[in-house]
C-alpha atoms as a PDB file:
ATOM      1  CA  UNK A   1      -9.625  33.721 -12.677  1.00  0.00           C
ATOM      2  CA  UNK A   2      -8.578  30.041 -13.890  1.00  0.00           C
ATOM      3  CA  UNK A   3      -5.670  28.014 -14.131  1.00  0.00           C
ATOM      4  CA  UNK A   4      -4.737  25.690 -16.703  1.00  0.00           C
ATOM      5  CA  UNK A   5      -5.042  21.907 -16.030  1.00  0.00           C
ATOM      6  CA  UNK A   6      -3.571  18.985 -17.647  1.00  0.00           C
ATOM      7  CA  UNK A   7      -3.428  15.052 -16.347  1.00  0.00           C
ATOM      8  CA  UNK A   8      -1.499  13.020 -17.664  1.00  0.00           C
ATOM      9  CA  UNK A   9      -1.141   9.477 -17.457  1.00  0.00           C
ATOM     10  CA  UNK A  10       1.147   7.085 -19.153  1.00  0.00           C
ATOM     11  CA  UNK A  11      -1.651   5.410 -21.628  1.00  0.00           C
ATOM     12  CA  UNK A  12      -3.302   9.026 -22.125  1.00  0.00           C
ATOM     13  CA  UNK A  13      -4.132  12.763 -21.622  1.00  0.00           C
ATOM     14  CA  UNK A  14      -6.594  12.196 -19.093  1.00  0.00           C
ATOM     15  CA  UNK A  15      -7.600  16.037 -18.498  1.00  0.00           C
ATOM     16  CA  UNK A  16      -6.770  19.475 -20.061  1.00  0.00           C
ATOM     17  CA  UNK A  17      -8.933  22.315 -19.404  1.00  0.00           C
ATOM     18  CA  UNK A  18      -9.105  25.515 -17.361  1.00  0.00           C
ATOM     19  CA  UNK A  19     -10.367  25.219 -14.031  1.00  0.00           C
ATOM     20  CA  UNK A  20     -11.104  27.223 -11.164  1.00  0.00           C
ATOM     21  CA  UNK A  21      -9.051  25.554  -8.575  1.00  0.00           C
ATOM     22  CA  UNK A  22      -7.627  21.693  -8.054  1.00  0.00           C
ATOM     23  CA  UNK A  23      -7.500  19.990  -4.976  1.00  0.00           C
ATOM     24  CA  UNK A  24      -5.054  17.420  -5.376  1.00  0.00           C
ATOM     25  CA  UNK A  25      -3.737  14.502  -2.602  1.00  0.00           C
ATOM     26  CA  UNK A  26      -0.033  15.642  -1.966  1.00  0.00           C
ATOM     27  CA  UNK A  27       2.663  14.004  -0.413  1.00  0.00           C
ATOM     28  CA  UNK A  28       2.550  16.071   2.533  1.00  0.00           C
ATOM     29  CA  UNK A  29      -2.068  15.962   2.368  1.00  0.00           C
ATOM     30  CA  UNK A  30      -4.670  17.659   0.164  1.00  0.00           C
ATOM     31  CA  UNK A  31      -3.292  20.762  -1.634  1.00  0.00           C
ATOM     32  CA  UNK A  32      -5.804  23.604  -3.290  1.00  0.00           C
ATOM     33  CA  UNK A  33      -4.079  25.385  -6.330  1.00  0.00           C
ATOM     34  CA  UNK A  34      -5.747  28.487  -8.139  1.00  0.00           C
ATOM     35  CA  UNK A  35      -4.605  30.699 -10.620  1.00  0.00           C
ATOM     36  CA  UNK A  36      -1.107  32.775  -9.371  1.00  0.00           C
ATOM     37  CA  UNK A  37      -0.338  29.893  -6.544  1.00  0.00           C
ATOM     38  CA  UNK A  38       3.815  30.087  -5.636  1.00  0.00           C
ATOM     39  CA  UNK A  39       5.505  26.975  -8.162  1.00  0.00           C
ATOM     40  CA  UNK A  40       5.541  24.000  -5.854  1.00  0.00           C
ATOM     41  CA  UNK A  41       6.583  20.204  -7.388  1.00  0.00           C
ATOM     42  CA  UNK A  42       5.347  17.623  -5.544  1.00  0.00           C
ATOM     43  CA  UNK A  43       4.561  13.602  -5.554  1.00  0.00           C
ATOM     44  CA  UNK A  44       1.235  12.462  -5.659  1.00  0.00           C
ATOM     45  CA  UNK A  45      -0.248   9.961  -2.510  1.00  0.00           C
ATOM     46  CA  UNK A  46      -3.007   7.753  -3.304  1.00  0.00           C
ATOM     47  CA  UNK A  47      -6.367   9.679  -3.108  1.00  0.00           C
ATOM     48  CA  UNK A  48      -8.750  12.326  -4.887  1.00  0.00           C
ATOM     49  CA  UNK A  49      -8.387  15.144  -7.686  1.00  0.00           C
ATOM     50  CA  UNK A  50     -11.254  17.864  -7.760  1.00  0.00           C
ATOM     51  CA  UNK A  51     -11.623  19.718 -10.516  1.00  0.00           C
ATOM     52  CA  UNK A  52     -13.694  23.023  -9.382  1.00  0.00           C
ATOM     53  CA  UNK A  53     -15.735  25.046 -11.948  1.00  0.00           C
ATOM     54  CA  UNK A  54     -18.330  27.168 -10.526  1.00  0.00           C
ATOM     55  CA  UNK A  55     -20.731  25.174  -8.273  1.00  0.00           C
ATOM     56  CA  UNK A  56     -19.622  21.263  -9.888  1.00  0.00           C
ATOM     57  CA  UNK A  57     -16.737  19.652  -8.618  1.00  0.00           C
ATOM     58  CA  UNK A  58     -15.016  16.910 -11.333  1.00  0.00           C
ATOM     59  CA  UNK A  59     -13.713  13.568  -9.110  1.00  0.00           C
ATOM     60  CA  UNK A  60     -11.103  11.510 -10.359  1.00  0.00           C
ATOM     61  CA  UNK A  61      -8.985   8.448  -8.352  1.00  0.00           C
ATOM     62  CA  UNK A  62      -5.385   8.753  -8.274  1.00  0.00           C
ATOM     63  CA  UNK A  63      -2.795   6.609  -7.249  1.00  0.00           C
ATOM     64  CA  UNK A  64       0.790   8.281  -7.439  1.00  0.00           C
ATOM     65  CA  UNK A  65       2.882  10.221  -9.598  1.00  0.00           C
ATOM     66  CA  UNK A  66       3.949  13.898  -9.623  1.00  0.00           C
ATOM     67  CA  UNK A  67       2.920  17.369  -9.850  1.00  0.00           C
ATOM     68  CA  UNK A  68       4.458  20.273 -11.036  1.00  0.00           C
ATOM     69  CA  UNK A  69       2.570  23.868  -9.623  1.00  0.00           C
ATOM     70  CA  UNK A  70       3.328  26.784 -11.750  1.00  0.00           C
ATOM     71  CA  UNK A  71       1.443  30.397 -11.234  1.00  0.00           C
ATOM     72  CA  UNK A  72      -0.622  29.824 -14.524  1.00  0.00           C
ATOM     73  CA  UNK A  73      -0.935  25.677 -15.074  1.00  0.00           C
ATOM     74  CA  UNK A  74      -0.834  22.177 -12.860  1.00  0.00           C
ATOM     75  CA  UNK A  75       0.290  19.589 -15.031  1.00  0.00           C
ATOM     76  CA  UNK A  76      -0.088  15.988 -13.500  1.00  0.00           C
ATOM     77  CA  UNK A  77       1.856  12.736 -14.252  1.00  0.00           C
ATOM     78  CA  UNK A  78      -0.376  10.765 -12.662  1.00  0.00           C
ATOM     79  CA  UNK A  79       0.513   6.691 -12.269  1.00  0.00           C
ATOM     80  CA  UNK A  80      -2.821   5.552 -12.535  1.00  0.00           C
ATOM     81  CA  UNK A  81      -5.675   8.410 -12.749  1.00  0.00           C
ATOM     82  CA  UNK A  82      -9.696   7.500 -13.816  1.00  0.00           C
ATOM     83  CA  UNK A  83     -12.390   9.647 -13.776  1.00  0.00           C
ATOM     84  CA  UNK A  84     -15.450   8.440 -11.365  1.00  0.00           C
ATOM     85  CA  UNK A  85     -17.309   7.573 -14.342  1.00  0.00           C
ATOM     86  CA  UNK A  86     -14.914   5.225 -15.605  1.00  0.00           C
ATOM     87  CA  UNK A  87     -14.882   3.168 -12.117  1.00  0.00           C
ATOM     88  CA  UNK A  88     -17.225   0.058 -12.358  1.00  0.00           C
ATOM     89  CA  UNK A  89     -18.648  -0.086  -9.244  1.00  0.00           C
ATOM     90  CA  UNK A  90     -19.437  -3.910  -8.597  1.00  0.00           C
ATOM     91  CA  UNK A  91     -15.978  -4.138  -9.690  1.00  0.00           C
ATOM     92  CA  UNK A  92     -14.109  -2.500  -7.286  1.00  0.00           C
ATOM     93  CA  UNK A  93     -16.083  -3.504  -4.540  1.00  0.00           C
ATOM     94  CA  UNK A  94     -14.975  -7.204  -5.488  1.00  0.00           C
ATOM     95  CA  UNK A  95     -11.592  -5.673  -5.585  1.00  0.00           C
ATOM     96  CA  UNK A  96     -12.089  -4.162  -2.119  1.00  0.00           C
ATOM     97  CA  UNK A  97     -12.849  -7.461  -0.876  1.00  0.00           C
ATOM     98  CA  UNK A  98     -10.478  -9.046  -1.929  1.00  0.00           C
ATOM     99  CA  UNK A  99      -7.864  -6.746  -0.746  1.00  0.00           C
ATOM    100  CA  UNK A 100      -9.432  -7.050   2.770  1.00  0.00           C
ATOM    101  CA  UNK A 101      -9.436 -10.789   2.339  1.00  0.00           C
ATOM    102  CA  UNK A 102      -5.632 -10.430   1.749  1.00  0.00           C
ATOM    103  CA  UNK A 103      -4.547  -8.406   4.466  1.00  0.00           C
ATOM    104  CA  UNK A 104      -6.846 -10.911   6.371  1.00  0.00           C
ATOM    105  CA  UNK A 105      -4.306 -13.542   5.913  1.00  0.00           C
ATOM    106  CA  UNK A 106      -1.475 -14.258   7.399  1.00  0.00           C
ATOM    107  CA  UNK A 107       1.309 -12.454   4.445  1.00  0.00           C
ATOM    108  CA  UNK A 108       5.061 -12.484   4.632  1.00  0.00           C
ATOM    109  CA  UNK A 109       5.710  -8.377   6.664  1.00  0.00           C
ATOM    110  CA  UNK A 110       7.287  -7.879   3.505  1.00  0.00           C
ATOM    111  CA  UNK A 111       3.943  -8.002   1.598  1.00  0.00           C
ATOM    112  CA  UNK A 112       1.882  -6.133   3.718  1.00  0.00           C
ATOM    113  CA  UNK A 113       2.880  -2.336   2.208  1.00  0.00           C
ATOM    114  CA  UNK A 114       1.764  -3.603  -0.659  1.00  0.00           C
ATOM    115  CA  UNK A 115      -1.215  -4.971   0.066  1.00  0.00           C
ATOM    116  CA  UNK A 116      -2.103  -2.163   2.146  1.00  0.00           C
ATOM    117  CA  UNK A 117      -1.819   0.433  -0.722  1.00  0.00           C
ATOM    118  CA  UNK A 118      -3.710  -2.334  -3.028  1.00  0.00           C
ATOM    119  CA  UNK A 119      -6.399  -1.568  -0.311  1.00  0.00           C
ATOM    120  CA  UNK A 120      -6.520   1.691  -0.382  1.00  0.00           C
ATOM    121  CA  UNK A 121      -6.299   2.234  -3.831  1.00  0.00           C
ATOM    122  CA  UNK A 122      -9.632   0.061  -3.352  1.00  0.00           C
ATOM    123  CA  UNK A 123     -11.089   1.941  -0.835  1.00  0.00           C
ATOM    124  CA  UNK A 124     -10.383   5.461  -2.672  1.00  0.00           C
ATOM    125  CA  UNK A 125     -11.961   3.578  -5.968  1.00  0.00           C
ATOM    126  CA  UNK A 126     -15.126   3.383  -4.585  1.00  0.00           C
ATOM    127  CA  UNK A 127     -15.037   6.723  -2.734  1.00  0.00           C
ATOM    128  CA  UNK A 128     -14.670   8.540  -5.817  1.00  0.00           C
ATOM    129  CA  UNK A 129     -17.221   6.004  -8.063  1.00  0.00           C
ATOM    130  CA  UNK A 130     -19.997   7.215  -5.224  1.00  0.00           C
ATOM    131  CA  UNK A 131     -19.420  10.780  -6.196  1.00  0.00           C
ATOM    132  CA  UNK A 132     -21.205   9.968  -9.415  1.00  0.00           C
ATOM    133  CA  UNK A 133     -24.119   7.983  -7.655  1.00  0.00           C
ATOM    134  CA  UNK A 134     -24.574  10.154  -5.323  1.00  0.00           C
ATOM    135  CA  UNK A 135     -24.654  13.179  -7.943  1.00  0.00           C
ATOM    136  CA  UNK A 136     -27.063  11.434  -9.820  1.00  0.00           C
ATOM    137  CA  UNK A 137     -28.963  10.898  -6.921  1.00  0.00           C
ATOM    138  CA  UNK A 138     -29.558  14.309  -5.882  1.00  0.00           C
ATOM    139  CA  UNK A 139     -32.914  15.724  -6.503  1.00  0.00           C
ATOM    140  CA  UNK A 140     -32.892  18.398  -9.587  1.00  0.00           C
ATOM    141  CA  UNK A 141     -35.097  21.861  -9.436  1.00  0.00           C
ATOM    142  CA  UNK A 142     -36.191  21.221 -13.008  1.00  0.00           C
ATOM    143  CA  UNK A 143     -38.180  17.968 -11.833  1.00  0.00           C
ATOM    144  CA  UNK A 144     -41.959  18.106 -10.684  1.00  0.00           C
END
């Protein structure tokens, strides 16, 4: 059995398929949702989406926004959402340093939420960016 999908950020539809479960990063940690799951509305953390279908598993980043859970869809107003193949890699490994190099200095206590998040978000970038090299990595059957 599958449940609807559909992401949603604010420059696009993102996603919008069936699926055979979501993991998504809830306010309260990771959350599975399959077809029939109790409605739930949540906020989204910073972290991963996995989109399940049979054996592959979809990645996408996301940092914040809201879910709603209903027995039949998930829709997702994500912040900021990008699938792993979107995600430059040299790119957000510069970003990752420099967000280390930040919290390096010495910021105003103020600052430091944010540029904790801006870290993560950096972090969780490249997490999800690796699930595509690493995918295309693996060794297929079909090859000699």
């Amino acid at each position: 059995m599958t449940i609807q999908v559909d992401i949603v950020t604010p420059e696009r539809m993102l996603f919008s398929d069936e699926v055979d479960m979501v993991t998504l990063p809830g306010a309260d940690g990771q959350m599975g949702v399959m077809a029939g799951h109790a409605p739930l509305l949540s906020t989204l953390d910073i972290g991963e989406i996995m989109l399940h279908r049979g054996n592959e598993v979809e990645y996408l980043a996301v940092a914040g926004g809201v879910v709603e859970v209903r027995p039949d869809k998930v829709s997702v107003l994500a912040d900021v959402a990008e699938y792993a193949d979107e995600i430059d890699i040299e790119r957000a490994e510069a970003a990752l340093e420099r967000a280390k190099a930040s919290m390096a200095d010495n910021i105003p206590a103020e600052r430091r939420p944010v540029m904790a998040a801006a870290l993560r978000r950096s972090h969780l970038r490249l997490k999800v960016a690796q699930h595509r090299r690493r995918r295309r990595e693996r060794p297929s059957f079909e090859e000699g």
